[in-house]
Protein backbone atom coordinates (compact mmCIF):
# COMPACT_ATOMS: atom_id res chain seq x y z
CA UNK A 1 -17.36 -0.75 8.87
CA UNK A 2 -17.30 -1.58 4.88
CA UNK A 3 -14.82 -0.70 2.87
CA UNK A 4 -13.40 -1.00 -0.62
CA UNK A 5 -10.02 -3.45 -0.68
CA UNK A 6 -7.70 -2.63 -3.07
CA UNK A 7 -5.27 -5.18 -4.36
CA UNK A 8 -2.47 -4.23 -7.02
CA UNK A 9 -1.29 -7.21 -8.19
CA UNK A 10 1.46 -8.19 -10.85
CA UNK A 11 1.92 -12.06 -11.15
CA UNK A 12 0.82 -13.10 -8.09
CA UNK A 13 -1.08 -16.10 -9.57
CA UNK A 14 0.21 -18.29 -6.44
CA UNK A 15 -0.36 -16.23 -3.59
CA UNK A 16 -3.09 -13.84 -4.64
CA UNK A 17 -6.20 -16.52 -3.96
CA UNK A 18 -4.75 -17.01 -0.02
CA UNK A 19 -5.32 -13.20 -0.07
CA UNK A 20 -8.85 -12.65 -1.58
CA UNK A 21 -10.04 -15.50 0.75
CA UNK A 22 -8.61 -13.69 3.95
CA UNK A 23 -9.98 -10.78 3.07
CA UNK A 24 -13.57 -12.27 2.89
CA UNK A 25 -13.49 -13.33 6.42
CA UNK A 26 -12.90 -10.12 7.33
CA UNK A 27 -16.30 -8.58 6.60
CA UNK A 28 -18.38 -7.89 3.89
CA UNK A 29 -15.97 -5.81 1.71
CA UNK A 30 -16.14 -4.66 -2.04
CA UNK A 31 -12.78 -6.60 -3.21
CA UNK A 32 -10.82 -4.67 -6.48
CA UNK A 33 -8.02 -7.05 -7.90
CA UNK A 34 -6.34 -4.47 -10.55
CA UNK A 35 -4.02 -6.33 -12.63
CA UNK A 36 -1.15 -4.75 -13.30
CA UNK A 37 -0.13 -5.97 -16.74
CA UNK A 38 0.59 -9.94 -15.26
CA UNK A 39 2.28 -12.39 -17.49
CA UNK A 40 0.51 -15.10 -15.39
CA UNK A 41 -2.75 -16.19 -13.90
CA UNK A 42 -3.55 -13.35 -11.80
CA UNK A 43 -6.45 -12.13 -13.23
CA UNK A 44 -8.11 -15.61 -13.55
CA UNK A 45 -7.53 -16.43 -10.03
CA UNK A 46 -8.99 -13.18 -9.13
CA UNK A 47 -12.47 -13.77 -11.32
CA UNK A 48 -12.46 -17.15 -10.35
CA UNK A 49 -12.72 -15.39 -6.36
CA UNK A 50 -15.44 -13.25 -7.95
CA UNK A 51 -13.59 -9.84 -7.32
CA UNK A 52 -14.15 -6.96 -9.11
CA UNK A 53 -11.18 -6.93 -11.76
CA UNK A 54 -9.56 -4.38 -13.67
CA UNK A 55 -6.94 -5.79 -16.05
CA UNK A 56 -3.83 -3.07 -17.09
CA UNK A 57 -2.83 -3.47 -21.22
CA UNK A 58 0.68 -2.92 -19.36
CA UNK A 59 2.58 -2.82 -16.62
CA UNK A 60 2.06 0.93 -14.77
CA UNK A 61 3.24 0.84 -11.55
CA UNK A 62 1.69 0.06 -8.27
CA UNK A 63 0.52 3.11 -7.34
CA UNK A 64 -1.44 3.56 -10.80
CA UNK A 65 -2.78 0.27 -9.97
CA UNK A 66 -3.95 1.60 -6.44
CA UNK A 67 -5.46 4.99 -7.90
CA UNK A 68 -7.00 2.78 -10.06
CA UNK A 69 -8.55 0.70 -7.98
CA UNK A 70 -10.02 3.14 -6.14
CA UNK A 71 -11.30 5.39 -8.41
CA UNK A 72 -13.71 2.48 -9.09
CA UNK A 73 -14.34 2.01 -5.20
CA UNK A 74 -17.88 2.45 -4.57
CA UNK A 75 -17.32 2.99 -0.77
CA UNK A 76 -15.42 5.79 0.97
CA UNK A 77 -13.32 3.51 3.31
CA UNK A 78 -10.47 2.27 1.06
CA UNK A 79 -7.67 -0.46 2.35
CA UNK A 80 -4.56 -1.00 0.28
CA UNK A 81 -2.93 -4.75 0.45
CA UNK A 82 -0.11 -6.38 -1.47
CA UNK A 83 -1.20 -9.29 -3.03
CA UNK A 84 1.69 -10.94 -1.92
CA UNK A 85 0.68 -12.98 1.06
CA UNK A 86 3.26 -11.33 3.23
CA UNK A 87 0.70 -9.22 5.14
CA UNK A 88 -2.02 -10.69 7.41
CA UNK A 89 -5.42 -9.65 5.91
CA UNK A 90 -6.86 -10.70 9.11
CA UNK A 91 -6.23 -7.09 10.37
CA UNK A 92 -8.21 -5.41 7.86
CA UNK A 93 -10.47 -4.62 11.00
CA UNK A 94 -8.04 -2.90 13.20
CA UNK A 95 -6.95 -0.84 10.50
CA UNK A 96 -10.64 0.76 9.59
CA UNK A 97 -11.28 0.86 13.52
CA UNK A 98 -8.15 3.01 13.72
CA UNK A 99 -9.32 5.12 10.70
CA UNK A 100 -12.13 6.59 12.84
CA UNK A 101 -10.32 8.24 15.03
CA UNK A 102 -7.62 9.66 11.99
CA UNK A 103 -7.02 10.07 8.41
CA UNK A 104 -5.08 7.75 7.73
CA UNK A 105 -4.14 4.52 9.62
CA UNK A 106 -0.68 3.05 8.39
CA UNK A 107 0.70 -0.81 8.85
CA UNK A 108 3.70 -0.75 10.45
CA UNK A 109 6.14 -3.77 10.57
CA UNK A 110 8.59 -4.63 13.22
CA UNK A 111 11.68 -3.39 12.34
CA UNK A 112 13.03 -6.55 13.90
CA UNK A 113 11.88 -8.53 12.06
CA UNK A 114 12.74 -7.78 8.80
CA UNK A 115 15.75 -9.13 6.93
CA UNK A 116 18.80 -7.94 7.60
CA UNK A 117 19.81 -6.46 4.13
CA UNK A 118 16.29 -5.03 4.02
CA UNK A 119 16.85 -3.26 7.18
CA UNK A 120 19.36 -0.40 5.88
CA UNK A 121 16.97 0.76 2.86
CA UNK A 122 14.05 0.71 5.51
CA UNK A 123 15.67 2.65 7.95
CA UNK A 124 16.51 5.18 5.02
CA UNK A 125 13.44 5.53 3.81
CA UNK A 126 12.19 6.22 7.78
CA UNK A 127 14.11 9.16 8.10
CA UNK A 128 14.43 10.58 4.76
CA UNK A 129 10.51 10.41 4.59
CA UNK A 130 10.16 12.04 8.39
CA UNK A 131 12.87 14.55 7.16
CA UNK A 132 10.60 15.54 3.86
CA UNK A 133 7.44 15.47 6.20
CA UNK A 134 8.66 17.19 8.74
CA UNK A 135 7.59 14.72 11.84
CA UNK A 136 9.01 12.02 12.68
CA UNK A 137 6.84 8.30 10.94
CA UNK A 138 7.61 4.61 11.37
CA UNK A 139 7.23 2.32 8.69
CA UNK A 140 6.50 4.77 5.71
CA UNK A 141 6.74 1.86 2.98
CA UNK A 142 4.18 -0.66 4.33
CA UNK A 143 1.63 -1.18 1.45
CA UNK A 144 -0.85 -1.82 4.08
CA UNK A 145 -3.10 0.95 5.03
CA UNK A 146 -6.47 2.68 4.85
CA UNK A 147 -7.65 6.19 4.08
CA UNK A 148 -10.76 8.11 2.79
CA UNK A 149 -11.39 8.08 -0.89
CA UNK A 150 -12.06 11.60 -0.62
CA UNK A 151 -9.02 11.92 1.47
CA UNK A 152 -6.52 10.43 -1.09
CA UNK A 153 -7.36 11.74 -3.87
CA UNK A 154 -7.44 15.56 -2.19
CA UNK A 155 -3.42 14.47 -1.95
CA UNK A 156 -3.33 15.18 -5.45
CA UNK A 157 -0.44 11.79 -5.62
CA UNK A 158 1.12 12.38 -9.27
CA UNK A 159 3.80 8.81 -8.60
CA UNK A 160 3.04 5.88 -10.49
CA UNK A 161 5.16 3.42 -8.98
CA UNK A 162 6.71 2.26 -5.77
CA UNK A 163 7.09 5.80 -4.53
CA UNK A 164 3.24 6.46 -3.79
CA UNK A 165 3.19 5.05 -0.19
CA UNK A 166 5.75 7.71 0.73
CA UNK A 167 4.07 10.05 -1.55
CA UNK A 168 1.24 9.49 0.25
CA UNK A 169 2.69 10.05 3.86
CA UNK A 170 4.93 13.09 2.78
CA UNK A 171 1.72 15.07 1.18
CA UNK A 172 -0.54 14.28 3.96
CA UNK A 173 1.18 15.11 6.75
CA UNK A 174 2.37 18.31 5.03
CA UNK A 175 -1.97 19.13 4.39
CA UNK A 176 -2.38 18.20 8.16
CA UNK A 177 -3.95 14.74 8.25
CA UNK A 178 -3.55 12.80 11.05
CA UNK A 179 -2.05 9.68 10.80
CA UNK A 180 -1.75 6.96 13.15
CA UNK A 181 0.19 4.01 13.27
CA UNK A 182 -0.95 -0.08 13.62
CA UNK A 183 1.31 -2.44 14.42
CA UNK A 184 0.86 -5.39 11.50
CA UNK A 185 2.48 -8.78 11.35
CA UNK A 186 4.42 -9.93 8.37
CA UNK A 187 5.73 -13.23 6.46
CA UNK A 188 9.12 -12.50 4.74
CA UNK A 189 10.63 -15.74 2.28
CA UNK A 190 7.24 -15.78 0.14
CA UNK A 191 5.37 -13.19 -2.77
CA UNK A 192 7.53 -10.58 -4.88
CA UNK A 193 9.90 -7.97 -3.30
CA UNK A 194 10.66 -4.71 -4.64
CA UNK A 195 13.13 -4.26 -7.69
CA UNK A 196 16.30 -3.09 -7.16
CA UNK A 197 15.92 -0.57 -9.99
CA UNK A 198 12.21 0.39 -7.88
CA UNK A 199 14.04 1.20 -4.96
CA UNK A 200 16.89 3.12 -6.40
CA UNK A 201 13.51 5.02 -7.61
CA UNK A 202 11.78 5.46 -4.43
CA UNK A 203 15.04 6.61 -3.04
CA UNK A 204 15.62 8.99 -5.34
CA UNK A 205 12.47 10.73 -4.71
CA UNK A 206 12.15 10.58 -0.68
CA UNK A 207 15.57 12.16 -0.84
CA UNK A 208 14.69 14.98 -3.47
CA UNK A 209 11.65 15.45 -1.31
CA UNK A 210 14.09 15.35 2.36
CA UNK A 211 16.54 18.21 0.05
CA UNK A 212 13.54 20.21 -0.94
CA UNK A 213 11.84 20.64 2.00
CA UNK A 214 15.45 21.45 3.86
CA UNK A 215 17.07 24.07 1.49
């Protein structure tokens, strides 16, 4: 099953090479590296990998990286990755083998495993997402995920930044996609983590949507 992989990146000069060269084991994929404004090597890393790149003047947000991305996607199948290292690209496969059977097939992490002052936010975001969707979801934050190209962009997703993955859940289970759930392994200690000023953001917005949809 081939597919489009989408990697936002934003100086992930280090890892971002590891990544590409998973990915290409998995199958023969079109590979989009969009470069979210980087300050470092990124984008030569990426060339150098002979990706399709798409460089940002500036630094938009992840989820204008991943709309970007895959408005360029010549295939259907999209699958969004952090750039990071932390996820294992090595399940690209399950994921699209999952996304026959839905609309959307979402990474989900052990909650044990993640660090402990991590934990809090990411139970937070669990429920305050289920609340807003109305149905109860597991890991609503994992960057890791596939979905139609036809499919996402039907969502209508108007969130630039780190609130698009829940943007993304919250609007598609309200239009009645299905969405299942695949377990996915992760490596905490190396890549970026989200900004403490990004996740006062995606707070902010998982609990307008929990109000909204309760009042």
């Amino acid at each position: 099953m081939r597919a489009s992989i989408i990697l936002p990146a934003y100086n992930e000069g280090k890892n971002i090479g590891k990544v590409i060269r998973a990915v290409k084991k998995t199958g023969d994929h079109e590979i989009i590296v969009v470069d979210d404004g980087s300050r470092d090597n990124t984008l030569d890393v990426a060339k150098a990998e002979g990706c399709i790149c798409v460089r940002l003047n500036k630094n938009r947000g992840k989820g204008f990286a991943c709309k970007t991305g895959a408005k360029i996607a010549t295939n259907n199948n999209l699958v969004f990755i952090d750039s990071d290292g932390q996820l294992d690209a090595r399940q690209i496969p399950s994921l699209l083998a999952t996304l026959k059977s839905c609309d959307i097939a979402v990474g989900v992490r052990n909650l044990a495993d993640i660090p402990f002052q991590r934990k809090f936010s990411n139970k937070f975001a669990r429920s305050m997402v289920s609340a807003a969707a109305g149905k109860k979801l597991g890991d609503v934050l994992c960057g890791f995920r596939a979905i139609r190209k036809n499919d996402l962009f039907n969502l209508q997703l108007k969130k630039g930044r780190y609130e698009f993955e829940a943007e993304m859940i919250i609007k598609a289970v309200r239009k009645g996609l299905k969405i299942k759930e695949v377990p996915v392994s992760v490596r905490y200690g190396i890549g970026s983590s989200m900004p403490v000023t990004e996740s006062a953001k995606v707070t902010s917005y998982v609990l307008g949507a929990a109000l909204n949809r309760v009042l």
